[in-house]
C-alpha atoms as a PDB file:
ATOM      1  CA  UNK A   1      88.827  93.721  83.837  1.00  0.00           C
ATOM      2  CA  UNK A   2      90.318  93.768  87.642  1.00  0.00           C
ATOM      3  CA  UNK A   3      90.974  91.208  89.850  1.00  0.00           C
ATOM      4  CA  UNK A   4      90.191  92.192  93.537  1.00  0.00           C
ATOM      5  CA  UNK A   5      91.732  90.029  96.487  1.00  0.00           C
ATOM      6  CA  UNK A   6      90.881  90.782  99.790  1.00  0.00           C
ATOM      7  CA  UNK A   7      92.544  89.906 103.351  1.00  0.00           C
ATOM      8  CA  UNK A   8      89.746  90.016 105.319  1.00  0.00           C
ATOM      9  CA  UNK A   9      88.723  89.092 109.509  1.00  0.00           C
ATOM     10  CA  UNK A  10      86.774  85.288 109.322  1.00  0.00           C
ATOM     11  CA  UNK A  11      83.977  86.850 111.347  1.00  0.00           C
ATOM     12  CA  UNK A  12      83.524  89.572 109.069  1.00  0.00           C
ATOM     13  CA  UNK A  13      83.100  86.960 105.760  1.00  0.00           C
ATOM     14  CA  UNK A  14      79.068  87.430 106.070  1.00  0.00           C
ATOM     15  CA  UNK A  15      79.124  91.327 106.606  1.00  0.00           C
ATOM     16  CA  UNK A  16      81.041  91.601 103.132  1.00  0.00           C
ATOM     17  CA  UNK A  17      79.202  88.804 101.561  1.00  0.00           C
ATOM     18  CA  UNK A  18      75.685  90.742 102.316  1.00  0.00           C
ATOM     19  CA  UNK A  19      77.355  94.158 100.836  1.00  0.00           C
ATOM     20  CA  UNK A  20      78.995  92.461  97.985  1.00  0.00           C
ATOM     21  CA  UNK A  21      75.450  91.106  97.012  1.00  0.00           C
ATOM     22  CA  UNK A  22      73.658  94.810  97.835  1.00  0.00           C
ATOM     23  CA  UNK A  23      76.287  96.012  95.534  1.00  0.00           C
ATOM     24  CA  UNK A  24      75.255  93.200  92.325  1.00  0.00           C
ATOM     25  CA  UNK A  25      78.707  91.390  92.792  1.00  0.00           C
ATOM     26  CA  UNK A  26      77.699  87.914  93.305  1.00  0.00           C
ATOM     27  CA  UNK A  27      80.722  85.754  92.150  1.00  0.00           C
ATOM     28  CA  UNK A  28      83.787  85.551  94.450  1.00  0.00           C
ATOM     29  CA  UNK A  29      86.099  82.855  95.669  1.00  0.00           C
ATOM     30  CA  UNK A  30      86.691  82.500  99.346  1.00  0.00           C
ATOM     31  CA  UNK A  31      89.781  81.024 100.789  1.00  0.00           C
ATOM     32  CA  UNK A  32      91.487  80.396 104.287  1.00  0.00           C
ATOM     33  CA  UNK A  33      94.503  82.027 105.049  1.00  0.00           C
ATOM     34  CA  UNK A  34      97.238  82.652 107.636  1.00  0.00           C
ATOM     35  CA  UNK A  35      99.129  85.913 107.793  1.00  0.00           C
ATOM     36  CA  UNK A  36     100.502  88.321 109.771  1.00  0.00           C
ATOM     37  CA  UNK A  37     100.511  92.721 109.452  1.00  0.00           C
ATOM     38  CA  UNK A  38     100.278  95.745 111.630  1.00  0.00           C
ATOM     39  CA  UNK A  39      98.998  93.269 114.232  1.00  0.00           C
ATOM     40  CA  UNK A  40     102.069  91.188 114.120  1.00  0.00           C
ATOM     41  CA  UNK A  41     100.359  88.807 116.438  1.00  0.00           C
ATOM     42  CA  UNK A  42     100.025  87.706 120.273  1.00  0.00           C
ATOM     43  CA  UNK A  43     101.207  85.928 122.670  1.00  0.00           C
ATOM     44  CA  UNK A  44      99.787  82.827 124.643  1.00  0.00           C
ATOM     45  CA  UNK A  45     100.425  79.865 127.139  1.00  0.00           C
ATOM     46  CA  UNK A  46     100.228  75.995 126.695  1.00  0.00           C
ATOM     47  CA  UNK A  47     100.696  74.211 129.513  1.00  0.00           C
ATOM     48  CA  UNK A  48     102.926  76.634 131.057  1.00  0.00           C
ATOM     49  CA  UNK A  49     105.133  77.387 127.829  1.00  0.00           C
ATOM     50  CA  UNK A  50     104.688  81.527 126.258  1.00  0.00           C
ATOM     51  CA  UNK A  51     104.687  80.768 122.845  1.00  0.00           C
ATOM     52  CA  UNK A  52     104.219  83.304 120.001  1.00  0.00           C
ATOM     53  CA  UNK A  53     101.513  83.223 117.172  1.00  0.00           C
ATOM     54  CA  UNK A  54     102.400  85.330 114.604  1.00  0.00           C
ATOM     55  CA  UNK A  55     100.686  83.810 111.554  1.00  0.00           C
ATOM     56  CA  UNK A  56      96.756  84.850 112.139  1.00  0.00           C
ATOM     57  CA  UNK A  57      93.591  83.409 110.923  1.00  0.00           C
ATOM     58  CA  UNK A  58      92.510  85.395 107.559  1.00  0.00           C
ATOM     59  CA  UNK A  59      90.035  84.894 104.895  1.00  0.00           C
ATOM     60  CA  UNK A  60      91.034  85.562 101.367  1.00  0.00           C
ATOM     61  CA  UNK A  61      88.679  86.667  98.870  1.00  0.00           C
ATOM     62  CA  UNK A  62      88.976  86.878  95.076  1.00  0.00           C
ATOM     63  CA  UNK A  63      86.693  88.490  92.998  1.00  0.00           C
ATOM     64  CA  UNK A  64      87.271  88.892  88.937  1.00  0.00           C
ATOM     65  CA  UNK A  65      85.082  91.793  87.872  1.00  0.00           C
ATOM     66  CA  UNK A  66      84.565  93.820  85.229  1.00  0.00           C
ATOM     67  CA  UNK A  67      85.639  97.905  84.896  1.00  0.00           C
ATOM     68  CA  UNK A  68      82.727  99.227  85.677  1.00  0.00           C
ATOM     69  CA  UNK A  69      81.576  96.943  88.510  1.00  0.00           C
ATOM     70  CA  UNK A  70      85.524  97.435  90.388  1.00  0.00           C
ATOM     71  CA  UNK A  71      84.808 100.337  92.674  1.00  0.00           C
ATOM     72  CA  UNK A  72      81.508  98.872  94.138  1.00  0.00           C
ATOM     73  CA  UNK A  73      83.228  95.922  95.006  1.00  0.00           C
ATOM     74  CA  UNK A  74      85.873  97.550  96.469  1.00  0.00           C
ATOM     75  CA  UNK A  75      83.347 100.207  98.551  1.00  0.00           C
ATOM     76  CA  UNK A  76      81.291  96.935  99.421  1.00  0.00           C
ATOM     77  CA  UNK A  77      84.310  94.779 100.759  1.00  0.00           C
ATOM     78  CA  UNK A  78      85.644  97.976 102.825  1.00  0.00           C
ATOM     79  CA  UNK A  79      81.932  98.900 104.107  1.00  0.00           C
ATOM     80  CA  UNK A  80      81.353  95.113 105.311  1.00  0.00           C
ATOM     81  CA  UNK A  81      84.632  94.420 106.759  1.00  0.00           C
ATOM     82  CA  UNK A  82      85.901  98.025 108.414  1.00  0.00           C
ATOM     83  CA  UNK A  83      86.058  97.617 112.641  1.00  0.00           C
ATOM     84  CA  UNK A  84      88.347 100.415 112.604  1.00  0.00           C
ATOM     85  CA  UNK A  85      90.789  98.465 114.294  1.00  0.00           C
ATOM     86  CA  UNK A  86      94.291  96.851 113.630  1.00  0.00           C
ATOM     87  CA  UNK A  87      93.694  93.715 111.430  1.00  0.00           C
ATOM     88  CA  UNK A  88      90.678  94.575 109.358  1.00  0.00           C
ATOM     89  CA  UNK A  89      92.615  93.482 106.013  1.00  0.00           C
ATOM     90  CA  UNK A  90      93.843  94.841 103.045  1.00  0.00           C
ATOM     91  CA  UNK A  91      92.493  94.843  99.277  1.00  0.00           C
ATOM     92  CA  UNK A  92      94.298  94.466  96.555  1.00  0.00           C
ATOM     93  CA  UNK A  93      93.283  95.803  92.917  1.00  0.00           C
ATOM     94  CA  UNK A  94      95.384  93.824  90.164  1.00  0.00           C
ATOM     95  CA  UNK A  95      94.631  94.177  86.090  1.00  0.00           C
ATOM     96  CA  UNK A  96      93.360  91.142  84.614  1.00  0.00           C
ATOM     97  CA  UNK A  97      94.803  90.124  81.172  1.00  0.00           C
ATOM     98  CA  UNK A  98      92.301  87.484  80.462  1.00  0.00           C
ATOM     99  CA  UNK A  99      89.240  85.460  81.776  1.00  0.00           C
ATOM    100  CA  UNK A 100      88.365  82.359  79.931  1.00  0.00           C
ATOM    101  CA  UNK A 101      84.928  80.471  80.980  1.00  0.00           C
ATOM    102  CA  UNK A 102      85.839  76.621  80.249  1.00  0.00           C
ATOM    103  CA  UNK A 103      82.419  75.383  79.640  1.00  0.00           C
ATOM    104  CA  UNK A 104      81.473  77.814  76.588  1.00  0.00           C
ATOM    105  CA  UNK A 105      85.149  79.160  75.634  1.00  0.00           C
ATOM    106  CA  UNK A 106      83.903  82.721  75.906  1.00  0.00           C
ATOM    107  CA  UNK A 107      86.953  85.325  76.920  1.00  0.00           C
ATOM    108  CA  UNK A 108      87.137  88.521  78.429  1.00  0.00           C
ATOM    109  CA  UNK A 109      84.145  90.509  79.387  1.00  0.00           C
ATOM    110  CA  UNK A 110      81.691  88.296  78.652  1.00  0.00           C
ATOM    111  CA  UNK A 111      83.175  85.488  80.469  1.00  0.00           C
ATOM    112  CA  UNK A 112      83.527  87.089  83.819  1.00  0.00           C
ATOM    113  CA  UNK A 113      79.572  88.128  83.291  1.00  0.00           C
END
């Protein structure tokens, strides 16, 4: 089992979400996020006062998948969110121990589905 987290652009959430579901993944949690990489920001002007903003609007997915379903989630999260420019996000591949569905008490395999 892997868990997949993605840093991703907001206006690119759709894009993935459509290749994600070409690709049979269908379960994910979405989250908004601030953060800061290559980009490391801009600067802009209130009222007359340059201020910096560093910390830039993300979306974080997570997505708990099974072995074999890992790579097409991966190639479906890169093929919906790649501009080929500074920012697109990162993804980040982590083994899952355990998966536990509350309702039913299943584990492992079978409760990721």
């Amino acid at each position: 089992m892997k868990l997949i987290i993605a840093y991703i652009q907001p206006h690119k959430l759709q894009d993935v979400k459509r290749a994600l579901y070409k690709n049979e993944v269908y379960k994910m949690s979405v989250t908004n996020a601030l953060g800061c990489g290559e980009q490391k920001g801009y600067h802009e002007s209130y009222r007359g006062v340059e201020f910096e903003v560093n910390l830039l609007k993300k979306v974080r997915l997570e997505i708990a998948v099974n072995e074999d379903f890992a790579e097409r989630a991966v190639e479906a999260i890169i093929e919906g969110a790649k501009t080929g420019q500074i920012g697109d996000g990162k993804i980040l591949v982590l083994d899952l121990d355990e998966c536990i569905r509350i309702r039913t008490g299943d584990r492992g395999a079978k409760a990721i589905g």
